[in-house]
C-alpha atoms as a PDB file:
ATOM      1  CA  UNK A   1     -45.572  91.671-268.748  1.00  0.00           C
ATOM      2  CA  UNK A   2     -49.144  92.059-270.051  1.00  0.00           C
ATOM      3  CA  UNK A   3     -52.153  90.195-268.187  1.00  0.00           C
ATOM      4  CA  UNK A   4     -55.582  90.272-269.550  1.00  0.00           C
ATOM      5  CA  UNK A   5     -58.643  89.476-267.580  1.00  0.00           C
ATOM      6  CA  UNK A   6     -61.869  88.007-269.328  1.00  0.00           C
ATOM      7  CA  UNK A   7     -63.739  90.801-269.309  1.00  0.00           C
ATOM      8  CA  UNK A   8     -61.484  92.993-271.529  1.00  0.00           C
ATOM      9  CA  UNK A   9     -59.781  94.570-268.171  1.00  0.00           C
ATOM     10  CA  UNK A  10     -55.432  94.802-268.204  1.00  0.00           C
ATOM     11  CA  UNK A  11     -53.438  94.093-265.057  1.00  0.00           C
ATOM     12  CA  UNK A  12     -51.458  97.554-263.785  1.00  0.00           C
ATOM     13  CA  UNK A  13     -48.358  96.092-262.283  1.00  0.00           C
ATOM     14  CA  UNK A  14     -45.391  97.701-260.459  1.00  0.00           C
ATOM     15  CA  UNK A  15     -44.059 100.353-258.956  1.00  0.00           C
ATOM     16  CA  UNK A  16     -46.258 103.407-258.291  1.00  0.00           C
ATOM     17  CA  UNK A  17     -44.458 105.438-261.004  1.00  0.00           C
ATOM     18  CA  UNK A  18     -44.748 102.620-263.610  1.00  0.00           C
ATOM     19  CA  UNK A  19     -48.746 102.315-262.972  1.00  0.00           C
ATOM     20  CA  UNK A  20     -48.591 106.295-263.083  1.00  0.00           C
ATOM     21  CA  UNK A  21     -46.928 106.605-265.864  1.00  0.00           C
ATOM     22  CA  UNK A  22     -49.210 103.992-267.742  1.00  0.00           C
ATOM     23  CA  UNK A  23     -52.054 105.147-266.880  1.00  0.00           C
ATOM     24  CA  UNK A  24     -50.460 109.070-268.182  1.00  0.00           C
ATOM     25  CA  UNK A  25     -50.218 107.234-271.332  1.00  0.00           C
ATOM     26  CA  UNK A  26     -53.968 106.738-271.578  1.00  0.00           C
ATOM     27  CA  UNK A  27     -54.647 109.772-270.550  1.00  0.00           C
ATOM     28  CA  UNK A  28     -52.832 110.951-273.132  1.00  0.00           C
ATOM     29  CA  UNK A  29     -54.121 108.933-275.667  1.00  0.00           C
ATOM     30  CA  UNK A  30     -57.616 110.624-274.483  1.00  0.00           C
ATOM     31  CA  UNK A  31     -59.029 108.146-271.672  1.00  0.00           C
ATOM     32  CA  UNK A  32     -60.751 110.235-269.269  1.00  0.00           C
ATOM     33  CA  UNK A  33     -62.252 107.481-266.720  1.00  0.00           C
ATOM     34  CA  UNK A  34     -61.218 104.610-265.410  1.00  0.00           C
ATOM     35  CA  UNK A  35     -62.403 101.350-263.236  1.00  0.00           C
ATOM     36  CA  UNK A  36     -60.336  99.418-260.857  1.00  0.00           C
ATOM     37  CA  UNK A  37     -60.379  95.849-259.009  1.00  0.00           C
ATOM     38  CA  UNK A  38     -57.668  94.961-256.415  1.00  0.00           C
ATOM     39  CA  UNK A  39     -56.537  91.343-255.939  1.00  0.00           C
ATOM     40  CA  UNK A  40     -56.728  92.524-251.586  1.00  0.00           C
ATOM     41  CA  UNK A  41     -58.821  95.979-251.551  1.00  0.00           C
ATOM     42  CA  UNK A  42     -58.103  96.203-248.074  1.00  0.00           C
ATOM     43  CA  UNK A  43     -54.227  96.067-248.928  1.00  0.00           C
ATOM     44  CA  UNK A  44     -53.863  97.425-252.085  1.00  0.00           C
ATOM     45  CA  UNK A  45     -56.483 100.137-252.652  1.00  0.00           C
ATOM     46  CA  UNK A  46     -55.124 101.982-249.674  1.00  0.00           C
ATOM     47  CA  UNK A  47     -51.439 101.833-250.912  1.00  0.00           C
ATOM     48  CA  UNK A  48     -52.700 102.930-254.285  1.00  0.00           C
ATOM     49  CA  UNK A  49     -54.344 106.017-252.765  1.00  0.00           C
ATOM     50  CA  UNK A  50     -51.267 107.250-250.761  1.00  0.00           C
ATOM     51  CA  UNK A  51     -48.805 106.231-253.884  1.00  0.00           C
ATOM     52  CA  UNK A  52     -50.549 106.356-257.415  1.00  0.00           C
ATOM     53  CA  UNK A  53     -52.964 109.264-256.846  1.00  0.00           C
ATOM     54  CA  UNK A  54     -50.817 112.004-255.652  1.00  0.00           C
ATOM     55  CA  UNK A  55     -48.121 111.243-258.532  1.00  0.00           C
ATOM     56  CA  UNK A  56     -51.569 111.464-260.981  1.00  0.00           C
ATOM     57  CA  UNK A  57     -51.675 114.871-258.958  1.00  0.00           C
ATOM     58  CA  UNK A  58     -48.995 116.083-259.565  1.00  0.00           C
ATOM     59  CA  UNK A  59     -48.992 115.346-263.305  1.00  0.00           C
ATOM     60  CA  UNK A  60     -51.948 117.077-263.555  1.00  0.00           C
ATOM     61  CA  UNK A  61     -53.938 114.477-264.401  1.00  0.00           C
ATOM     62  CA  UNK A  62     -55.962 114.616-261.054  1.00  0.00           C
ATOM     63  CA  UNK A  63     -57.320 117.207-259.095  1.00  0.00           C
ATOM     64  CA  UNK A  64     -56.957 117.604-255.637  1.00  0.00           C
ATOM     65  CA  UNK A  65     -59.726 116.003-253.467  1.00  0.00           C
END
């Protein structure tokens, strides 16, 4: 399922592989930067960190920090 925000933004939804591997398909398709919004920053943006970033890692798509 697809969600669009008004200001031209799409809603990453699922499990940590499925937002890694969409967001490897933009990469792909040449994206090179990205902005992000959480519905609870205090929540999610953590769990995204310790999940989504080190798969990005791993793919190669991220360097270490």
């Amino acid at each position: 399922m697809m969600a669009l925000t008004g200001i031209g933004g799409h809603a990453y939804v699922g499990t940590p592989d499925k937002v890694a591997g969409d967001l490897a398909l933009l990469a792909k398709a040449g994206l090179r930067g990205i902005a992000f919004s959480f519905v609870n920053y205090v929540k999610d943006a953590p769990y995204f960190c310790a999940e989504v970033l080190p798969r990005l890692q791993r793919m190669g798509l991220r360097s270490a920090a």
